[in-house]
C-alpha atoms as a PDB file:
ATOM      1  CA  UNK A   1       7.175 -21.083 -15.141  1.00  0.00           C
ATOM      2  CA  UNK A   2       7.988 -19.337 -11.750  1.00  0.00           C
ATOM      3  CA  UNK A   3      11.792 -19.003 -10.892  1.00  0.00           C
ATOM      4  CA  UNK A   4      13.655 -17.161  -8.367  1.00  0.00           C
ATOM      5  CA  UNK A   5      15.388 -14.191  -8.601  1.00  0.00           C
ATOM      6  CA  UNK A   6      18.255 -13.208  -6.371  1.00  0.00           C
ATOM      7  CA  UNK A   7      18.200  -9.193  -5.142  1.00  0.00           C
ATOM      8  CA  UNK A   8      20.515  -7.311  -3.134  1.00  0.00           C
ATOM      9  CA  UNK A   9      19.190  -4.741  -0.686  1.00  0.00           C
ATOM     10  CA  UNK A  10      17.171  -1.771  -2.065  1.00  0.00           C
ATOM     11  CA  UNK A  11      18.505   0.756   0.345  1.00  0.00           C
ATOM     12  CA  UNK A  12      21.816   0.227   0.156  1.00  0.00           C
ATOM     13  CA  UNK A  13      23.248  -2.412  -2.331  1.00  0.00           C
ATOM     14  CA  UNK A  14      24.374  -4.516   0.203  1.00  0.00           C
ATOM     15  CA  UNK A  15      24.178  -8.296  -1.301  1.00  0.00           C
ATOM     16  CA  UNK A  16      25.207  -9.660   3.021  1.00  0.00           C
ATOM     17  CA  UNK A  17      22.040 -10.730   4.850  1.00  0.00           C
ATOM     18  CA  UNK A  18      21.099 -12.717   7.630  1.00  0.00           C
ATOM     19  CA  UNK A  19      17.856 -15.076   7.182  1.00  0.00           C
ATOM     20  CA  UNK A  20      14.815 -13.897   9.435  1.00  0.00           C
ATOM     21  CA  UNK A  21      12.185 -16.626   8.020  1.00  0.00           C
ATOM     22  CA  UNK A  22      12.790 -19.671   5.613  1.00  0.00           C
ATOM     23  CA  UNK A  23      10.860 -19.869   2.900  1.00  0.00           C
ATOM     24  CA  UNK A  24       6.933 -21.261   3.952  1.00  0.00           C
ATOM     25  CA  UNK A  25       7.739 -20.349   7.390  1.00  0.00           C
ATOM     26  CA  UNK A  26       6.383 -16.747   7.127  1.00  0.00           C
ATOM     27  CA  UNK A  27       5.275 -16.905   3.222  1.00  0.00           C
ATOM     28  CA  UNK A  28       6.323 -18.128   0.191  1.00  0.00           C
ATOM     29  CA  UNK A  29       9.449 -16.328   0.227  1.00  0.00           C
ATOM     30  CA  UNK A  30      12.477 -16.263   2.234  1.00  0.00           C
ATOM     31  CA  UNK A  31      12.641 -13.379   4.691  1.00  0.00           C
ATOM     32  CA  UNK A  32      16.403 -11.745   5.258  1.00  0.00           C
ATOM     33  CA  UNK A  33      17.635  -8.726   6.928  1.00  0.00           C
ATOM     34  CA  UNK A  34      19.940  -6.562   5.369  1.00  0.00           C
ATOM     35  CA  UNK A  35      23.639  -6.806   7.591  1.00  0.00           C
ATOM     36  CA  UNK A  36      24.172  -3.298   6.561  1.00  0.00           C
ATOM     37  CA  UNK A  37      21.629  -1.112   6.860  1.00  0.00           C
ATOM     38  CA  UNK A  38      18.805  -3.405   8.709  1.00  0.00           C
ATOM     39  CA  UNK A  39      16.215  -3.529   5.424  1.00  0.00           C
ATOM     40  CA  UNK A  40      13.875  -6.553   5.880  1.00  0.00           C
ATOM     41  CA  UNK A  41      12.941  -7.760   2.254  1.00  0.00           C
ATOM     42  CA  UNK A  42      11.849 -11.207   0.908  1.00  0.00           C
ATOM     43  CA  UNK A  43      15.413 -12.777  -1.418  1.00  0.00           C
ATOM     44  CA  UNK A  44      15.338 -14.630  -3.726  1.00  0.00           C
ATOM     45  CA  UNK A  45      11.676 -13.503  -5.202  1.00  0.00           C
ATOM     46  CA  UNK A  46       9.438 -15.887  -7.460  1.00  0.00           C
ATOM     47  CA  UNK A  47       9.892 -14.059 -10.644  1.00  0.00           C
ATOM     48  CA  UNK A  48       6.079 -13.408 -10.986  1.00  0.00           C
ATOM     49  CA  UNK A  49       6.670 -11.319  -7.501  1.00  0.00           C
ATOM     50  CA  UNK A  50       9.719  -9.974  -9.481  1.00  0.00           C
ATOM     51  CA  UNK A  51       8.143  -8.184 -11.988  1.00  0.00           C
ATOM     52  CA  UNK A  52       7.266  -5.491  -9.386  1.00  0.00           C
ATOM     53  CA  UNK A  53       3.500  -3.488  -9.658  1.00  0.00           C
ATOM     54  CA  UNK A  54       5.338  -0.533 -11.518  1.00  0.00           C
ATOM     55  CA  UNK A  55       7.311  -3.121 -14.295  1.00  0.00           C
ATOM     56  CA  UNK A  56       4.127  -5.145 -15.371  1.00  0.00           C
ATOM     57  CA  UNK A  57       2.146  -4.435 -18.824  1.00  0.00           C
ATOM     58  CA  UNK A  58      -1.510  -3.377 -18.717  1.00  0.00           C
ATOM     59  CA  UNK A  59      -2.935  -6.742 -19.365  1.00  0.00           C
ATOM     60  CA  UNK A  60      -5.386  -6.816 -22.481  1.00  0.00           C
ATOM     61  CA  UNK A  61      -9.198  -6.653 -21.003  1.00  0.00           C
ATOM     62  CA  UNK A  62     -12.001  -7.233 -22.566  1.00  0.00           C
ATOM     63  CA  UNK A  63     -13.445  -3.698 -21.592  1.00  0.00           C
ATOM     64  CA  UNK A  64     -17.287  -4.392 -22.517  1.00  0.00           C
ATOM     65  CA  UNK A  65     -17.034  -7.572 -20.058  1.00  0.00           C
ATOM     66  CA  UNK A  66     -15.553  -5.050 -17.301  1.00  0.00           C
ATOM     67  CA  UNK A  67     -17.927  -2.672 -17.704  1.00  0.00           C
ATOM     68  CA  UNK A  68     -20.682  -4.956 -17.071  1.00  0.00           C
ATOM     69  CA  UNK A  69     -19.000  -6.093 -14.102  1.00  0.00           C
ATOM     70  CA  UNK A  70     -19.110  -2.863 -12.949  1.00  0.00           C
ATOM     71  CA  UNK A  71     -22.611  -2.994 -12.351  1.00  0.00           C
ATOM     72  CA  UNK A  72     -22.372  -5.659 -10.058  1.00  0.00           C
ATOM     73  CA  UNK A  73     -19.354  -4.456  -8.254  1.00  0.00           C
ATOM     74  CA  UNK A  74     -20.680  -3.469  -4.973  1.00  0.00           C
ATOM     75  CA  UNK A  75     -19.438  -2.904  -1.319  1.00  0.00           C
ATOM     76  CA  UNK A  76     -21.706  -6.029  -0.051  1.00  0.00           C
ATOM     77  CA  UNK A  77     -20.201  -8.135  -3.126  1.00  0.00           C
ATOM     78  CA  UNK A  78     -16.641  -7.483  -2.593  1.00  0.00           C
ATOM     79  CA  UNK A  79     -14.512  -6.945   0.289  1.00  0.00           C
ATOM     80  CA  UNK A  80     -11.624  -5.655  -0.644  1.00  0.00           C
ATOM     81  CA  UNK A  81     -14.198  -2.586  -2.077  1.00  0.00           C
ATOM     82  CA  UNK A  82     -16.094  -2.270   1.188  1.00  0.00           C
ATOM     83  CA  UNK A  83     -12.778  -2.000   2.758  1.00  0.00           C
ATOM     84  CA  UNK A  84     -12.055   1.066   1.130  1.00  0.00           C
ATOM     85  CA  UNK A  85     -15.657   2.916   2.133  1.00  0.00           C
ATOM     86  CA  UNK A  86     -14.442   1.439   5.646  1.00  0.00           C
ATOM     87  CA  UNK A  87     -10.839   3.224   5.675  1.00  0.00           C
ATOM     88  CA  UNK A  88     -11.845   6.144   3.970  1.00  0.00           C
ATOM     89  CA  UNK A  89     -11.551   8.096   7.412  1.00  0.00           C
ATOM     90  CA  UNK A  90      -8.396   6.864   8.370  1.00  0.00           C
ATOM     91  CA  UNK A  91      -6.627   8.286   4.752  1.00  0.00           C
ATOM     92  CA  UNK A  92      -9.034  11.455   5.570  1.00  0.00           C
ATOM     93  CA  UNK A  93      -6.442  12.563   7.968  1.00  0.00           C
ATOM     94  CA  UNK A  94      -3.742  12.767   5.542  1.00  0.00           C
ATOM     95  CA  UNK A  95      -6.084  15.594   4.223  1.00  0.00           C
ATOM     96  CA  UNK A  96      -6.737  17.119   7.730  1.00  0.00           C
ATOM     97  CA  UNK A  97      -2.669  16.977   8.038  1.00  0.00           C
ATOM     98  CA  UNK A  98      -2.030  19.371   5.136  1.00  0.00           C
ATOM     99  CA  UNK A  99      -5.229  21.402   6.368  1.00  0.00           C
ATOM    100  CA  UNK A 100      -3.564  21.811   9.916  1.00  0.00           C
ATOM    101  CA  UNK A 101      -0.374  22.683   8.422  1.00  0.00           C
ATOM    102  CA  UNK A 102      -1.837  24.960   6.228  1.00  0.00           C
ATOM    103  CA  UNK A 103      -0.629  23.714   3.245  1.00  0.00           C
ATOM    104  CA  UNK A 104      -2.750  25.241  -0.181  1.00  0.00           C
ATOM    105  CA  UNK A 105      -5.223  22.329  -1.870  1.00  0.00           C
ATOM    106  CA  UNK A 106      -3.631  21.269  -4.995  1.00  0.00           C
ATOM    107  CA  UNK A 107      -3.119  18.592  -7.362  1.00  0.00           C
ATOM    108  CA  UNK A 108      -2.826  15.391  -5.917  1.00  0.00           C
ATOM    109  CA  UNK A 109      -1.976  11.552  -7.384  1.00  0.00           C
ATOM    110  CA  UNK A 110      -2.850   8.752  -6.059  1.00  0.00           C
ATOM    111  CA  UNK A 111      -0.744   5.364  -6.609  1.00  0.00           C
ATOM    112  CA  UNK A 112      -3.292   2.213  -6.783  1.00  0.00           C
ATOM    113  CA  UNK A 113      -6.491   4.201  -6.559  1.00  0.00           C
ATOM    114  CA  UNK A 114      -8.301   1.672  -6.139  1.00  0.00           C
ATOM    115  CA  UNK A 115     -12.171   2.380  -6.798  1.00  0.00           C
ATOM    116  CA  UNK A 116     -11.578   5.932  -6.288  1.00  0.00           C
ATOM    117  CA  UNK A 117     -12.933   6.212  -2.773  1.00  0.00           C
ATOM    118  CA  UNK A 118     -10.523   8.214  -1.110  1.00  0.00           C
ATOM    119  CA  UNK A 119      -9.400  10.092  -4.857  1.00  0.00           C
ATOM    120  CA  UNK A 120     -13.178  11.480  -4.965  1.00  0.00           C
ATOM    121  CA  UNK A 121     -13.400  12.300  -1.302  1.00  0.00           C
ATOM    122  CA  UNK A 122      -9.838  14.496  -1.658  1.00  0.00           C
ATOM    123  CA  UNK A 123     -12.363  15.989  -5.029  1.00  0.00           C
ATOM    124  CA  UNK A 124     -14.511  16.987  -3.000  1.00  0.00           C
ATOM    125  CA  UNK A 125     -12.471  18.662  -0.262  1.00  0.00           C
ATOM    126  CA  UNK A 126     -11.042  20.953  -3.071  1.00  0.00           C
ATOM    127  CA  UNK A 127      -8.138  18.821  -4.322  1.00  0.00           C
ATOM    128  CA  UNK A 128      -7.381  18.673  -8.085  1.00  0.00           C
ATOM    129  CA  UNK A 129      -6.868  14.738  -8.314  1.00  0.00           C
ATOM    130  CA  UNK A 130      -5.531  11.899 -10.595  1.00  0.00           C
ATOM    131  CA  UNK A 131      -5.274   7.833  -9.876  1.00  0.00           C
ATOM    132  CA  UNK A 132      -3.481   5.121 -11.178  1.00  0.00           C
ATOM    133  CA  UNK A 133      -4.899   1.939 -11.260  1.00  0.00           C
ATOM    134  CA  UNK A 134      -4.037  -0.924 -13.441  1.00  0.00           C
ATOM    135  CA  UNK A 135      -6.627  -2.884 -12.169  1.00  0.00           C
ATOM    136  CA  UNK A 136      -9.560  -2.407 -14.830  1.00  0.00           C
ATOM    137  CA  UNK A 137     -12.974  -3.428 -12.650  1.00  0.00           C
ATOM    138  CA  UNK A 138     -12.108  -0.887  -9.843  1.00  0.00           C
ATOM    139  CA  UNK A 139     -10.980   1.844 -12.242  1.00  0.00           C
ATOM    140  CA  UNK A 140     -13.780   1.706 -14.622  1.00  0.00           C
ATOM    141  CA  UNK A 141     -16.168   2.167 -11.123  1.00  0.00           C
ATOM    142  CA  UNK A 142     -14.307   4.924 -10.484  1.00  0.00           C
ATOM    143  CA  UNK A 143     -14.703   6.505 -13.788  1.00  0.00           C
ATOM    144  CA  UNK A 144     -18.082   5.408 -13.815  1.00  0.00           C
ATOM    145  CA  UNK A 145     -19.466   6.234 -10.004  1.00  0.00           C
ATOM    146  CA  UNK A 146     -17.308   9.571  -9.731  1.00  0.00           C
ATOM    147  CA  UNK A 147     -15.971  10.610 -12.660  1.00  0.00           C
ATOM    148  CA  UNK A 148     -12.325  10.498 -11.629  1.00  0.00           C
ATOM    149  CA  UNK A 149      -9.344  10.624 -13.918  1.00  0.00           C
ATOM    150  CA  UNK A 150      -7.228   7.858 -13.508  1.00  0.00           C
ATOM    151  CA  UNK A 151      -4.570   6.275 -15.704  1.00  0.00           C
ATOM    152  CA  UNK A 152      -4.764   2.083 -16.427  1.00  0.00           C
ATOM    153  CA  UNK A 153      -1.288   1.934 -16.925  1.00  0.00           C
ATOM    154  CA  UNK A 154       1.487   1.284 -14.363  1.00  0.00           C
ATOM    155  CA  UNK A 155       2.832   4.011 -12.933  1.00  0.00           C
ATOM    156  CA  UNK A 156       6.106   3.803 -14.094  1.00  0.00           C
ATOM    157  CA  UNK A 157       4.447   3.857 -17.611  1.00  0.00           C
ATOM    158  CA  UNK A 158       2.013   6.541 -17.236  1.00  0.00           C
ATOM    159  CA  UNK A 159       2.569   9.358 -18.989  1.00  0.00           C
ATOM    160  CA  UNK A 160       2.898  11.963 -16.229  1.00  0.00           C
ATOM    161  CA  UNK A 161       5.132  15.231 -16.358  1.00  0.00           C
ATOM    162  CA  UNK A 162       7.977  15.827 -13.888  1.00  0.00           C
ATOM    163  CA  UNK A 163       7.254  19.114 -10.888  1.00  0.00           C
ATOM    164  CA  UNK A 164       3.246  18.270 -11.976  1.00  0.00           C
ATOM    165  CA  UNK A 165       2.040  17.378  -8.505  1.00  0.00           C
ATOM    166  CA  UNK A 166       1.853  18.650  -5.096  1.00  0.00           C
ATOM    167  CA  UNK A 167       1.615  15.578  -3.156  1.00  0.00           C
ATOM    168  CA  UNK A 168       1.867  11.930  -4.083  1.00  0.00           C
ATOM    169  CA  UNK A 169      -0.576   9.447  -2.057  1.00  0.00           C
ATOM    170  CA  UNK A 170       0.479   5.627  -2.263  1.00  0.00           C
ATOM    171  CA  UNK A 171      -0.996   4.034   0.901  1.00  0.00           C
ATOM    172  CA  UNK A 172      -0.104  -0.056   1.256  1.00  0.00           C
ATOM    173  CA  UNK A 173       1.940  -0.097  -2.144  1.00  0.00           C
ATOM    174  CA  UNK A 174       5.466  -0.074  -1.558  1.00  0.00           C
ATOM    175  CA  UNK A 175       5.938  -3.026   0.208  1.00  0.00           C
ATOM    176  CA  UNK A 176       4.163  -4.769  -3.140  1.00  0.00           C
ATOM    177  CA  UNK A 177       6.944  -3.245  -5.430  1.00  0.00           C
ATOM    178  CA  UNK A 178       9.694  -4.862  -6.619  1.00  0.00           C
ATOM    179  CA  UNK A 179      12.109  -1.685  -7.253  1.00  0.00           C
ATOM    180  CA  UNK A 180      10.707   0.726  -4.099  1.00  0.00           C
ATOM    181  CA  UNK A 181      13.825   2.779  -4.759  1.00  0.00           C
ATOM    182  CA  UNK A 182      12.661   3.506  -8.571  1.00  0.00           C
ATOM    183  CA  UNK A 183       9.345   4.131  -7.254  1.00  0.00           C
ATOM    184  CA  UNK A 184      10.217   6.377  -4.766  1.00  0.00           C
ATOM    185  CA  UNK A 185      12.759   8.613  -7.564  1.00  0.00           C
ATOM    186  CA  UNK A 186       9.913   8.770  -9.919  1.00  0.00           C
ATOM    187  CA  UNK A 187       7.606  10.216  -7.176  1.00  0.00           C
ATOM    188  CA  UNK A 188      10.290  12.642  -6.247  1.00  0.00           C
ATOM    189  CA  UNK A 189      10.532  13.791 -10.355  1.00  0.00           C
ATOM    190  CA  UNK A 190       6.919  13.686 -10.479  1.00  0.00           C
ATOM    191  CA  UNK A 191       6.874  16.684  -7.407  1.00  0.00           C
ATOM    192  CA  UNK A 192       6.833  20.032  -7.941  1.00  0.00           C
ATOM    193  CA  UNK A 193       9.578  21.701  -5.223  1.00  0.00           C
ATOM    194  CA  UNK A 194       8.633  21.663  -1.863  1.00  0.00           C
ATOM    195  CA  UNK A 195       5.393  18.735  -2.477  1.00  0.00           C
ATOM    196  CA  UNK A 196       5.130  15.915   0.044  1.00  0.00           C
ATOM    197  CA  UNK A 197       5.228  12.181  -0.938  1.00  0.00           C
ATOM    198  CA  UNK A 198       2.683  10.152   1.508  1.00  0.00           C
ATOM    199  CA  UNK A 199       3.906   6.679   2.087  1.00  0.00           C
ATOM    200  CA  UNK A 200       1.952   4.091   4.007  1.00  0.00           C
ATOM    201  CA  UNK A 201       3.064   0.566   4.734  1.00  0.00           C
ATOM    202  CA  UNK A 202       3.583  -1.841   7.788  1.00  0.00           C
ATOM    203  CA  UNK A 203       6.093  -1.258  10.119  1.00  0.00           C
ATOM    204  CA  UNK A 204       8.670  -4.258  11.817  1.00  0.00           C
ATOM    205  CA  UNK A 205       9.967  -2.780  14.528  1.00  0.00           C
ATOM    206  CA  UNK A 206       6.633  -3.002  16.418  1.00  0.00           C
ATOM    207  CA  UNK A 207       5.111  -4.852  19.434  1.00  0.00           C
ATOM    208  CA  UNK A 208       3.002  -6.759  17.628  1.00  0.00           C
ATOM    209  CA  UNK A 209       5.749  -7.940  15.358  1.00  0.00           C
ATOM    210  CA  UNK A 210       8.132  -9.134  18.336  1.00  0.00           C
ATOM    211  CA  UNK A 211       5.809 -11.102  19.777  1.00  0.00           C
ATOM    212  CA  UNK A 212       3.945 -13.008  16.344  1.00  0.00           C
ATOM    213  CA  UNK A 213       6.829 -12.771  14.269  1.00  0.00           C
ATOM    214  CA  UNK A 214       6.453 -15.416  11.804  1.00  0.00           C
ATOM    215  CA  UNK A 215       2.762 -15.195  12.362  1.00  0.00           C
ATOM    216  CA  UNK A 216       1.928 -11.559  11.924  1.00  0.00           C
ATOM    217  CA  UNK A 217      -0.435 -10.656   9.793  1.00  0.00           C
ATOM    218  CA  UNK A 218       1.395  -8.308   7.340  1.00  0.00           C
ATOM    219  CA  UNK A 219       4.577 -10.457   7.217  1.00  0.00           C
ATOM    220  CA  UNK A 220       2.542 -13.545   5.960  1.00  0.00           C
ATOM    221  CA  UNK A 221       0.877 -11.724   3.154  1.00  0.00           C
ATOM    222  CA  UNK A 222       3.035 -13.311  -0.267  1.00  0.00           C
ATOM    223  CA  UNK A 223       2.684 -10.338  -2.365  1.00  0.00           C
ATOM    224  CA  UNK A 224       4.477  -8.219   0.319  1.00  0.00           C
ATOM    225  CA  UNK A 225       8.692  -8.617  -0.455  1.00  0.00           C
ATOM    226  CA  UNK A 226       9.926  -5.228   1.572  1.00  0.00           C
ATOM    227  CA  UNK A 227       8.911  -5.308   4.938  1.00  0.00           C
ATOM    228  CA  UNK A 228       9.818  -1.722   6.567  1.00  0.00           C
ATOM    229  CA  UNK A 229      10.993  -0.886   9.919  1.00  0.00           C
ATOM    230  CA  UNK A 230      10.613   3.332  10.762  1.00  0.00           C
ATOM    231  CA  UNK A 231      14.241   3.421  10.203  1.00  0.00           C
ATOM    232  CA  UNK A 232      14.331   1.948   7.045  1.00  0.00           C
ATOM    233  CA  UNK A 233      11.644   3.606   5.626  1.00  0.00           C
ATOM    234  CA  UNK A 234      12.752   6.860   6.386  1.00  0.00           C
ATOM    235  CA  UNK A 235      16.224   5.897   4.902  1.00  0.00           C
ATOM    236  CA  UNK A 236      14.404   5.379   1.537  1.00  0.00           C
ATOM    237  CA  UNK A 237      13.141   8.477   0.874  1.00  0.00           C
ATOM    238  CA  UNK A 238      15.695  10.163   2.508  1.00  0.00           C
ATOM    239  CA  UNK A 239      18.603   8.345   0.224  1.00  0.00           C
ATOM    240  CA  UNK A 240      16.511   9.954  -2.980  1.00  0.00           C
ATOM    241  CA  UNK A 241      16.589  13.907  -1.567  1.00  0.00           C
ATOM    242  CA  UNK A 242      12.911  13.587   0.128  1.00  0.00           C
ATOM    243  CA  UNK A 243      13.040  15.667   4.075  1.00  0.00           C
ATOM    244  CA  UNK A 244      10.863  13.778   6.181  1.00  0.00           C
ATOM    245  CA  UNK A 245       8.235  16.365   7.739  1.00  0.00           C
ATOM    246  CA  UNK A 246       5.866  13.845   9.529  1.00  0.00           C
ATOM    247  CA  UNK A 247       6.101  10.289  10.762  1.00  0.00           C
ATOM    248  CA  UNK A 248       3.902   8.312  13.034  1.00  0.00           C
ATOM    249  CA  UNK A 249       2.569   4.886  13.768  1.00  0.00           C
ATOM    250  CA  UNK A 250      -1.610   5.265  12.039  1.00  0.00           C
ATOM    251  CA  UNK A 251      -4.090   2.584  13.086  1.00  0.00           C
ATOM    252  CA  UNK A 252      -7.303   1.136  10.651  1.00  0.00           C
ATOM    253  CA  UNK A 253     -10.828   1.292  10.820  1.00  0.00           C
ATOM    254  CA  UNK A 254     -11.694  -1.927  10.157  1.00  0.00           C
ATOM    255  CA  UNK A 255     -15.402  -4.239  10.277  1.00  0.00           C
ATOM    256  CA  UNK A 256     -15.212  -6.407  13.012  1.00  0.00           C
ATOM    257  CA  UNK A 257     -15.392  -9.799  10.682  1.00  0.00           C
ATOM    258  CA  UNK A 258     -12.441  -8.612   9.470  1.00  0.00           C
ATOM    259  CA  UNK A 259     -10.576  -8.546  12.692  1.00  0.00           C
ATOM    260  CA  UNK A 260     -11.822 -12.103  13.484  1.00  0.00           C
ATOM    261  CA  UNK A 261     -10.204 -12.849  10.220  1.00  0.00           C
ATOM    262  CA  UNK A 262      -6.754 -11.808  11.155  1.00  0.00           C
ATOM    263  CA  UNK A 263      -6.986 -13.694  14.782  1.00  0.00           C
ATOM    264  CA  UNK A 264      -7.809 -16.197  12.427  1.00  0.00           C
ATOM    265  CA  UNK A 265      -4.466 -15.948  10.249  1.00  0.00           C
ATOM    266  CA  UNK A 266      -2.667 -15.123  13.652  1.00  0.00           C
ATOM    267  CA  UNK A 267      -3.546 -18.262  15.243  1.00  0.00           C
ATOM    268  CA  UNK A 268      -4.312 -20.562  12.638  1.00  0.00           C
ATOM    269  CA  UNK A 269      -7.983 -21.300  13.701  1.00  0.00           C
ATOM    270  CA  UNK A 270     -10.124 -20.145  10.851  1.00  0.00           C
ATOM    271  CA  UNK A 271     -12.985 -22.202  11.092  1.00  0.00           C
ATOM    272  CA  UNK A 272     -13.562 -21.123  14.756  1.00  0.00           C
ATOM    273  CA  UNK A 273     -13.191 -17.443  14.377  1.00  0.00           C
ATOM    274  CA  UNK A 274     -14.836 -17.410  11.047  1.00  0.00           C
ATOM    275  CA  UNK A 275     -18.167 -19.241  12.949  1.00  0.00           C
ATOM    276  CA  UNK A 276     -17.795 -16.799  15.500  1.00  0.00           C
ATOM    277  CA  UNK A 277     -18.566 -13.922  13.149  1.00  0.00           C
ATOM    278  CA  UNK A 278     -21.271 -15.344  11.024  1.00  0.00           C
ATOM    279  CA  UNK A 279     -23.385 -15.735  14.487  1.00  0.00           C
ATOM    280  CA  UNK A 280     -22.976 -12.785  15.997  1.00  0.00           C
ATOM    281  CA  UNK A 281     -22.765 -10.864  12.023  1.00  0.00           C
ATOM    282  CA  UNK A 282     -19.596  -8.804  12.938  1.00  0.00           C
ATOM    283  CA  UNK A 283     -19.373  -7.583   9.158  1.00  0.00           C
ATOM    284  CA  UNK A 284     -21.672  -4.965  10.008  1.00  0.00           C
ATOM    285  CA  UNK A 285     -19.914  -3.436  13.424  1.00  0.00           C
ATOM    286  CA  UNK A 286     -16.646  -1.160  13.022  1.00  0.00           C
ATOM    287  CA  UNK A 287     -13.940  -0.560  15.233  1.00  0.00           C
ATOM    288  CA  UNK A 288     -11.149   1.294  15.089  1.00  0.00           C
ATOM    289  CA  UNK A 289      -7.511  -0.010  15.969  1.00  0.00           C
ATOM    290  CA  UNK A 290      -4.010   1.351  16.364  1.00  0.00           C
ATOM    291  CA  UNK A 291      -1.730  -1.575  16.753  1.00  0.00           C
ATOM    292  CA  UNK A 292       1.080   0.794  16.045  1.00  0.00           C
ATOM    293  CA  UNK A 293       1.953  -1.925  13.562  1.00  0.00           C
ATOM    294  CA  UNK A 294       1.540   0.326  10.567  1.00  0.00           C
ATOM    295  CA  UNK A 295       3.288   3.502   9.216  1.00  0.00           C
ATOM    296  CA  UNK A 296       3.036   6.886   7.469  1.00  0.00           C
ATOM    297  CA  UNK A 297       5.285   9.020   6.587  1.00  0.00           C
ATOM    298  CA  UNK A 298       5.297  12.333   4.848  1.00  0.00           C
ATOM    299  CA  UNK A 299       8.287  13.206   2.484  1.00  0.00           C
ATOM    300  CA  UNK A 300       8.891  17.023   1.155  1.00  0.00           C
ATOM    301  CA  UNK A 301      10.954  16.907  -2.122  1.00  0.00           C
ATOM    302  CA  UNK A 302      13.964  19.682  -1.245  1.00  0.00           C
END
């Protein structure tokens, strides 16, 4: 049975908010803003959302089933796995930022790996690299297809060693989590001195934000309960000893069907946009986008 749970504000402790969105305006949850320190965050949280991505138990799989899945599991099949052959250029240029900056190929995690795209392409450019992903059908393929190491558990579970890792990778995670600030400390612990924590999430202090508000794309997603301004983002990992080095607004690669699809979630009008791309058969044309309505920002531990 779902219930709510009550938070106060992750940044700062804060429990005085104003409400930005009832609940089933935006999402399922109400939206408030932090009177303090300006954190956007979904309060109270279904307790299902609650449990957070890091506070969950690896759910008992039936790994023979999976593993036949596997063989089925392909880009044209599923979308959320083409999307990740689709970004993999975009999270390429968090490699071509350390390369620029000179910074030495190391080892390298990745938080919600995924099917391993972007772990084996990192591989491949030199980088010694391990995944977490709880998720057993994408993990297996990425075991399977690459060869990748990559833990099932969560990654507050997983038994990692503190000042292991030279940069942490979590790209469109932390706005899933339901403890961001115990995320972000274990990252920092899992650092060696002087590594960089990657963070990528939207950001709601953009354009596109002002003018959809309740509408925006990002915002009406139900899984996603922080909702992070630059500001707040940097005050995050600043507030757990992380520098930020690097922060800029990143755009997405994305198929062209799947831009119809978020006019479609924008405006309401699925059926029309959705027609629109089956004719013309926009799931096989790319473009790339920078809305400035999404974030990354690179965090040394000092």
């Amino acid at each position: 049975m779902e219930e709510e749970v009550y938070v106060k504000c992750n940044n700062c402790g804060a429990d005085d908010y104003t409400v930005v969105f009832p609940a089933g305006k935006a999402q399922i949850h109400r939206v408030v803003k932090c009177n303090n320190c300006g954190l956007i965050y979904a309060n109270p949280q279904i307790n299902s959302t609650a449990g957070g991505k890091m506070a969950r138990e690896a759910e008992e799989v039936d790994l023979k089933k999976v593993e036949k899945e596997v063989e089925e599991y392909k880009p044209e099949k599923f979308q959320y796995l083409q999307k990740q052959y689709v970004h993999l250029k975009d999270f390429v240029a968090i490699l071509e930022y350390f390369e620029k900056k000179g910074i030495k190929k190391g080892s390298l995690l990745e938080i919600g790996s995924h099917a391993g795209v972007f772990l084996n392409t990192a591989k491949e450019m030199g980088w010694e690299v391990t995944g977490i992903e709880p998720n057993p059908l994408p993990r297996i393929y990425s075991e399977k297809n690459f060869g990748l190491k990559v833990y099932s558990e969560s990654f507050e579970q997983a038994p990692l060693k503190d000042d292991t890792f030279d940069v942490v990778i979590a790209t469109h995670v932390i706005e899933h989590i339901y403890d961001p600030k115990v995320f972000i400390k274990k990252a920092y612990d899992l650092l060696k001195p002087g590594g960089v924590l990657v963070l990528e999430t939207p950001t709601y202090d953009s354009l596109a934000f002002s003018l959809l508000k309740h509408r925006e794309r990002s915002v009406r997603c139900p899984g996603h309960i922080y909702f992070y301004t630059k500001k707040s983002l940097a005050d995050a990992v600043k507030g757990v000893g992380f520098k930020v080095v690097n922060h800029v607004a990143v755009g997405r690669t994305l198929t062209m069907d799947r831009l119809f699809h978020n006019f479609a979630l924008i405006t309401g009008k699925k059926k029309f946009f959705n027609n629109i791309s089956k004719k013309l058969n926009l799931q096989k044309r790319t473009v790339h986008i920078n809305a400035h309505d999404m974030q990354r920002i690179y965090a040394e531990k000092v």
